[in-house]
Structure formats: C-alpha cells, structure tokens
Protein backbone atom coordinates (compact mmCIF):
# COMPACT_ATOMS: atom_id res chain seq x y z
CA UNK A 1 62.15 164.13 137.87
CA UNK A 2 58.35 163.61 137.25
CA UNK A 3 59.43 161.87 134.46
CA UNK A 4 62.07 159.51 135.35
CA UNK A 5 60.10 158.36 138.35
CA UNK A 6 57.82 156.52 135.92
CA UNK A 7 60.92 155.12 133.84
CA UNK A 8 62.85 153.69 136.71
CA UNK A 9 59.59 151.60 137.61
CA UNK A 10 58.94 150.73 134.21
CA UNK A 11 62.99 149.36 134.06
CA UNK A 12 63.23 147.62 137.33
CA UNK A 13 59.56 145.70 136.96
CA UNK A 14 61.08 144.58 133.67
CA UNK A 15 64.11 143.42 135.39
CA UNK A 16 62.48 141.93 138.15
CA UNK A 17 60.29 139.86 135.01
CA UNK A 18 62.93 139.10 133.31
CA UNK A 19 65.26 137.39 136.37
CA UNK A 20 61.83 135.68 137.25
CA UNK A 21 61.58 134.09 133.63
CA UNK A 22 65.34 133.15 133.88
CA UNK A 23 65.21 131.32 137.17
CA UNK A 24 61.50 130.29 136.25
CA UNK A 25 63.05 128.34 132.77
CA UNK A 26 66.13 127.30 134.83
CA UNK A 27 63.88 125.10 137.01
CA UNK A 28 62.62 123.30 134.31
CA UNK A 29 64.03 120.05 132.87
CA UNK A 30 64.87 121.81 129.83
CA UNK A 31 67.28 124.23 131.63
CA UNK A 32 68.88 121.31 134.23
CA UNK A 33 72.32 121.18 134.67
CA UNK A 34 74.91 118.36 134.25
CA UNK A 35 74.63 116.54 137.64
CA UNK A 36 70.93 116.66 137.36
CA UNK A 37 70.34 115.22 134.44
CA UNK A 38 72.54 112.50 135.07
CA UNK A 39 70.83 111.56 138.35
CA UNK A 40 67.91 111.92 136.60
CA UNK A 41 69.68 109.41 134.36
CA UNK A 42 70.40 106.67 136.89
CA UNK A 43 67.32 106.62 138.20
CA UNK A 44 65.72 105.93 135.32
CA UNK A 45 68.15 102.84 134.40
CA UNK A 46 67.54 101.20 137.66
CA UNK A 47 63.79 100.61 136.57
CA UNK A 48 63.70 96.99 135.27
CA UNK A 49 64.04 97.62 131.84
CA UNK A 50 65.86 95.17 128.86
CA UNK A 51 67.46 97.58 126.65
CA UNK A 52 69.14 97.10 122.72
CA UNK A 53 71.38 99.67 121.91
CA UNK A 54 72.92 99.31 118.13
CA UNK A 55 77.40 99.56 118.98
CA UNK A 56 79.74 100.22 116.64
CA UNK A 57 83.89 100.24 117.34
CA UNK A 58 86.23 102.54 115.65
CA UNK A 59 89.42 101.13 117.10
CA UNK A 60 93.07 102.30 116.54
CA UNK A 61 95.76 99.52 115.73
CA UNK A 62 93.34 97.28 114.71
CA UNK A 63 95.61 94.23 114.03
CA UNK A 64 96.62 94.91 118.03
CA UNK A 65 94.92 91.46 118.73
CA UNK A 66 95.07 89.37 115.76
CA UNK A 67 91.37 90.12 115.27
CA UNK A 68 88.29 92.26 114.67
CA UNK A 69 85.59 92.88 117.23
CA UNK A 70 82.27 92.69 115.05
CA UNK A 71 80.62 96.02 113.81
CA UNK A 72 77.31 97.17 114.16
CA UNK A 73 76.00 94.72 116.49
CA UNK A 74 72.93 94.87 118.67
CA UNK A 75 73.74 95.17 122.26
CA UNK A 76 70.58 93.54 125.33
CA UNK A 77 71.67 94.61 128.64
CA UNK A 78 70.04 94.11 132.00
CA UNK A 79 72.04 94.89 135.29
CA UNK A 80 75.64 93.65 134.54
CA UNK A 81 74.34 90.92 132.13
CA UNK A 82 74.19 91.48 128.14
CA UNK A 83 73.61 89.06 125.27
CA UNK A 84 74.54 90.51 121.54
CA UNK A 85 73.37 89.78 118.40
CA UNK A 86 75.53 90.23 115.77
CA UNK A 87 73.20 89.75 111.84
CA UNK A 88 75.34 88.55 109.18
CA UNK A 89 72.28 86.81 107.47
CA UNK A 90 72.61 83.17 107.21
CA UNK A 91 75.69 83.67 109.57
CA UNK A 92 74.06 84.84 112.23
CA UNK A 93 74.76 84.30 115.87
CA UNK A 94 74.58 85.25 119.79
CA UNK A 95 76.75 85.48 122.27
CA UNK A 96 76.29 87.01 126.10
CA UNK A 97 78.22 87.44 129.01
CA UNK A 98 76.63 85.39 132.70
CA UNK A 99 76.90 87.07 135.87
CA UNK A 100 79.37 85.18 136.58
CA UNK A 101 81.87 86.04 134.47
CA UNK A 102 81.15 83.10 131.76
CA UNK A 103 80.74 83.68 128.10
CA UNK A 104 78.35 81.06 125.72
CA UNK A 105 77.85 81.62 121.85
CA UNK A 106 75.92 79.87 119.54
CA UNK A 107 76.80 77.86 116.43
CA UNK A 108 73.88 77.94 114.39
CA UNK A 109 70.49 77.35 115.66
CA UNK A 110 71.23 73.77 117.57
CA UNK A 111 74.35 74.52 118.83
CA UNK A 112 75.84 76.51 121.72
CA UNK A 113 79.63 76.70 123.22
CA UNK A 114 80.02 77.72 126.90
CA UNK A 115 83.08 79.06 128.32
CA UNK A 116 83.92 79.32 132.04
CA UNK A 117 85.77 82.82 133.57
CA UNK A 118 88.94 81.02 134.09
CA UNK A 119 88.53 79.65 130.59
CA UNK A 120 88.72 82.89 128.71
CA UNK A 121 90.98 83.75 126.30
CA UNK A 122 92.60 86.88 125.55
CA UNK A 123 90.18 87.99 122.45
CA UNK A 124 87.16 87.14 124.29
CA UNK A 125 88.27 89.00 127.89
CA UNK A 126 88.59 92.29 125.61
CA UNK A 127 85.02 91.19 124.16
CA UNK A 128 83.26 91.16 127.62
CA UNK A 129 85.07 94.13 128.17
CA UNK A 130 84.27 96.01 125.05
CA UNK A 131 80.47 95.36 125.70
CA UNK A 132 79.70 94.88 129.53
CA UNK A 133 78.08 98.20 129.87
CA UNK A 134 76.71 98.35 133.14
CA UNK A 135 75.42 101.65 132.56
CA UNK A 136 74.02 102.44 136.12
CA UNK A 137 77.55 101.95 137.60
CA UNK A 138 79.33 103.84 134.92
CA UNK A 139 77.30 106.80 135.15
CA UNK A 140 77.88 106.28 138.89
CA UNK A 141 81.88 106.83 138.35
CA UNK A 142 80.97 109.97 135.84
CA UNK A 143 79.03 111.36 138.55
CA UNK A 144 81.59 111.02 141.53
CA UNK A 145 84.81 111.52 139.24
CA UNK A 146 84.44 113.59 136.40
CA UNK A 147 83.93 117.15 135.51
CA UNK A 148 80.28 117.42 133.87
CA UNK A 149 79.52 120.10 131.22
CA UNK A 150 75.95 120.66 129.56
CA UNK A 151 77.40 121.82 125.90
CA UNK A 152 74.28 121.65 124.49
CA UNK A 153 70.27 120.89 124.03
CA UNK A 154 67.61 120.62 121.58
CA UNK A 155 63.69 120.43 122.11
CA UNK A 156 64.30 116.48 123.15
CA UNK A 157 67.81 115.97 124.55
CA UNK A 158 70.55 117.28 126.59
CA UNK A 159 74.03 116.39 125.35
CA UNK A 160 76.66 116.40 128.39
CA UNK A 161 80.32 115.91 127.76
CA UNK A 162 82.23 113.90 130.91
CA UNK A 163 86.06 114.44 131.40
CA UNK A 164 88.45 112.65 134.30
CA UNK A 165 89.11 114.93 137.14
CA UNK A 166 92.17 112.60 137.78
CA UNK A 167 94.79 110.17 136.39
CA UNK A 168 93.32 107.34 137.89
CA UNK A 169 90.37 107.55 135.79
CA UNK A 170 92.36 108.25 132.38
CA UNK A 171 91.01 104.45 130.43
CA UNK A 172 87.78 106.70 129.77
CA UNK A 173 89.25 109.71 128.24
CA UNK A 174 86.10 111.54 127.60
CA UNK A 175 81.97 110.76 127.54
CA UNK A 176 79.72 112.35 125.43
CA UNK A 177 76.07 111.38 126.91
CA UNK A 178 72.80 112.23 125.05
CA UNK A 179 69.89 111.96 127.63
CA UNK A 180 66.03 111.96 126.20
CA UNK A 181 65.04 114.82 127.89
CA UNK A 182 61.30 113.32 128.41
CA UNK A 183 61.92 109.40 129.44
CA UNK A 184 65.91 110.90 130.57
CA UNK A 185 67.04 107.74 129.15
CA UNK A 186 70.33 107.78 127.56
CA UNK A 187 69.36 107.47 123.74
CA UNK A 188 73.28 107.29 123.24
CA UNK A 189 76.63 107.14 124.50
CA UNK A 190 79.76 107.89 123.19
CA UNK A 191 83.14 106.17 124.89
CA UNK A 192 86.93 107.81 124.28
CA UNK A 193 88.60 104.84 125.98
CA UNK A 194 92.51 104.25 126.77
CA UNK A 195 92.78 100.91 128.35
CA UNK A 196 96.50 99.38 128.93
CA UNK A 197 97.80 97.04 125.91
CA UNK A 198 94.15 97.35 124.16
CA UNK A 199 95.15 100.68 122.68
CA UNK A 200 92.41 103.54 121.89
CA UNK A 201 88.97 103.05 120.62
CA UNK A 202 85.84 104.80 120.14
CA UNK A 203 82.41 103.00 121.27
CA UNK A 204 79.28 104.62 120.23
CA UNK A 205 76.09 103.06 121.85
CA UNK A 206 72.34 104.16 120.71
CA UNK A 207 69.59 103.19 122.15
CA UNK A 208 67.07 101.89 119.66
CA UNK A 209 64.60 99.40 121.69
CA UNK A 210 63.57 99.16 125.34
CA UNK A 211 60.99 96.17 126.35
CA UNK A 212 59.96 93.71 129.49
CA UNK A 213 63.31 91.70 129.87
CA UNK A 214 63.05 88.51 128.21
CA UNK A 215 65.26 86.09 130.56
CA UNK A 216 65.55 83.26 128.63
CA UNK A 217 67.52 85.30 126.03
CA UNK A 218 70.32 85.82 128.41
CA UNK A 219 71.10 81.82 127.93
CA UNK A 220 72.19 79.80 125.06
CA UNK A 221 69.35 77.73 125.31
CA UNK A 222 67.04 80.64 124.60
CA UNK A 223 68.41 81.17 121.05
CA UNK A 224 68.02 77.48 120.51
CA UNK A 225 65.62 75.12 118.35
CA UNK A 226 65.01 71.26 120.34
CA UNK A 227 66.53 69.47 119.83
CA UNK A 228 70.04 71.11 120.72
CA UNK A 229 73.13 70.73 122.28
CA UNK A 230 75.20 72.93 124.46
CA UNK A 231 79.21 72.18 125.26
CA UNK A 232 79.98 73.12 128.34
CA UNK A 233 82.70 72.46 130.85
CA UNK A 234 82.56 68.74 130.88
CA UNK A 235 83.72 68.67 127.65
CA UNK A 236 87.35 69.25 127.00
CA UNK A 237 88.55 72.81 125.74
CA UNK A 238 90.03 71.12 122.51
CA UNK A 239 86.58 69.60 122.06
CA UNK A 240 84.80 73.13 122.03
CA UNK A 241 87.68 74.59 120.08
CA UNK A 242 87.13 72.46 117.20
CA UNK A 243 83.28 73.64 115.90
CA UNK A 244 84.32 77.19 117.52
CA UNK A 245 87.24 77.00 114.84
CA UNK A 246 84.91 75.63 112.19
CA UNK A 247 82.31 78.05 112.53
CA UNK A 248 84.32 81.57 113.64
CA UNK A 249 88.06 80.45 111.54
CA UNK A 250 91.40 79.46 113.41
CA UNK A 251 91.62 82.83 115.34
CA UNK A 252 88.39 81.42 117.37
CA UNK A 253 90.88 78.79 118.73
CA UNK A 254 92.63 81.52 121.26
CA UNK A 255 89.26 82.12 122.77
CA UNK A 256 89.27 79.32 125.16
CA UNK A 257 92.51 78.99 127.09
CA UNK A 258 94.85 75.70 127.73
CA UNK A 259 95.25 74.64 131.26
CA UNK A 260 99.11 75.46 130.88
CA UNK A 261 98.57 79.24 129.48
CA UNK A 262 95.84 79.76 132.39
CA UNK A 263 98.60 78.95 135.14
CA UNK A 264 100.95 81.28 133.29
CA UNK A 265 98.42 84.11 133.27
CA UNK A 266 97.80 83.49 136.94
C-alpha cells in the first residue's frame, strides 16, 4: 500500500495531462471540426476579395450537348459575378457572366458579343451554370444541408468531404473542400454534380491568385483595345450569330436563341 499510493498519483496526474493536451490541441485551428472550419470559411469569402481559381471538367456523355465546355480555364469571381479566361494562344478570349443574368464574350481584342438572359441558348445556360460559383452561398447550403466529415489534415489544410442529408439536394452528390488552414480560404474545391438532362460531371476548382477586384474586367470593354466595338441587343441575334459562328464554328450559332425557340422554352 505504501507503494501504490505513489503509483496511483503518478497515473492519474498523467491522465489528467494527457486529457488537458487533448482538449488543449482540440481548441486549436489545427484540431477544428467540420462546421468550424467551414464558417471559418465563409467568413473569410465575404471579405472583398477577386479570386482566380484554375477549373477543369471531367464530364460523362460528353457529346450530351453537341459540344465541349473548355478545359483548364481560369475562373475571376466576385459575389455572384465571374469573368473566365480561357488561353489558347493567339485564340484567346473572355467571357463573364453580369449580375443580371447576361453573358458577353470577346472576339479578339476589338470585338465583344453581348447576350441578354432571355437570349441564352442552351450551351451557354449550362456554361453560366458550370462556372457561377458563388462560393459564399454554396458553402451556405453545405453548411445547413449536408453531413460534414473532417477526413483529413496536413500542417496547412483541412480536407472536409460534404454529402446530401436529403434527396432534394442530390445535383451535388458529394464536396470535397480543401480549406488553407492559415488564410481558411478554400485553396480548392471538388464538385460530384448530377443535374437533370446535363448528366454527371466532375468540377475541380483551385485557387491559384487572390488580388483587389479589378471591376472593369467584369465587362467586355475591359478586355478591349480603342477603338472597339461591342454588339449588343440592338443588333439582331442573326447579326451577332454570324462573327460568333466565325470565330467559335457553327455550334456557336445555338448560343443565342431565336425569338420563336424562346416562346417555346417559355
């Protein structure tokens, strides 16, 4: 008994260390759970910040549309607006989404083509679809409607993996976030999406730049030398067909939409 007295107190101050270094490391930012980090996450996207993220597609049934969506392509978002840039050397162009729905692209350094909402064609309303990542609100719906899981970390990020908690929530069929465990940035983003008559595709989104927003670059006329021209919606959809045809070949000419097949739609 003299004995043990000594080696109980030795065993339960070692205990009492060791539950104190656990809960100690579990209050750091290295040892934050799921919800946490993706708080942490939001928060740090709501500061007014233009990031590029570099996106590729890996898209099942890719004829599904009678075209390709570009690969590798630089995505600038801000809020619920983007512009891409998509570097094919001298082939090179931009194209970005307004906050009101309406998509522009150039044609070369002179010349621009904007598109009304009601104006879009089918290829294009999968485009803006593909790449409107308004990242705040998605992480939102992750947060409220998914079942988070921190499967893993390294000395700079946390990786959490997202699944749908319900049916209604089945077009995203899994997220795979990496958050920057400093900054708690997302340095990338990996999409599992199902979406009705698109079929399934994978988008991968990395973060490689982050800078002051540069406005002007979310409108044609920032990607344009003077002295340039933009057609817009006083010109006639056949007229902005024609160079969209010339520059992008004859699949270009179901991105703007006939008065007739817009009535249909509706």
């Amino acid at each position: 008994r003299r004995f043990m007295k000594p080696v109980v107190y030795v065993a339960a101050t070692a205990a009492a260390l060791l539950i104190a270094f656990i809960v100690g490391r579990m209050d750091t930012t290295a040892y934050a759970n799921a919800t946490t980090l993706v708080r942490a996450a939001i928060l740090t996207h709501r500061e007014p910040v233009e990031r590029c993220s570099v996106v590729t597609v890996d898209r099942e049934n890719e004829n599904r549309l009678e075209f390709t969506p570009p690969r590798d392509v630089r995505l600038w978002t801000q809020g619920d607006r983007f512009w891409v840039e998509v570097d094919r050397g001298e082939r090179s162009w931009a194209w970005g989404h307004n906050a009101d729905g309406g998509v522009w692209t150039t044609l070369g350094p002179r010349r621009a083509v904007q598109i009304e909402p009601d104006e879009l064609g089918r290829p294009l309303r999968y485009m803006t679809d593909l790449y409107a990542l308004e990242l705040e609100s998605l992480l939102q719906t992750i947060l409220h409607r998914y079942t988070l899981d921190r499967t893993s970390s390294t000395a700079t990020t946390h990786v959490i993996t997202a699944r749908p908690r319900g049916q209604q929530e089945r077009w995203i069929r899994e997220a795979v976030i990496e958050v920057d465990q400093e900054t708690k940035a997302v340095r990338q983003l990996v999409l599992h999406r199902q979406l009705p008559e698109r079929g399934a595709s994978i988008l991968t989104f990395t973060l490689v730049d982050a800078r002051t927003p540069d406005e002007s670059k979310y409108h044609p006329q920032g990607h344009l030398r003077e002295p340039f021209r933009i057609l817009a919606s006083d010109e006639s959809a056949e007229r902005r067909r024609e160079p969209l045809v010339a520059r992008f070949g004859p699949n270009a000419a179901n991105w703007i939409e006939s008065e007739s097949t817009t009535m249909e739609r509706k």
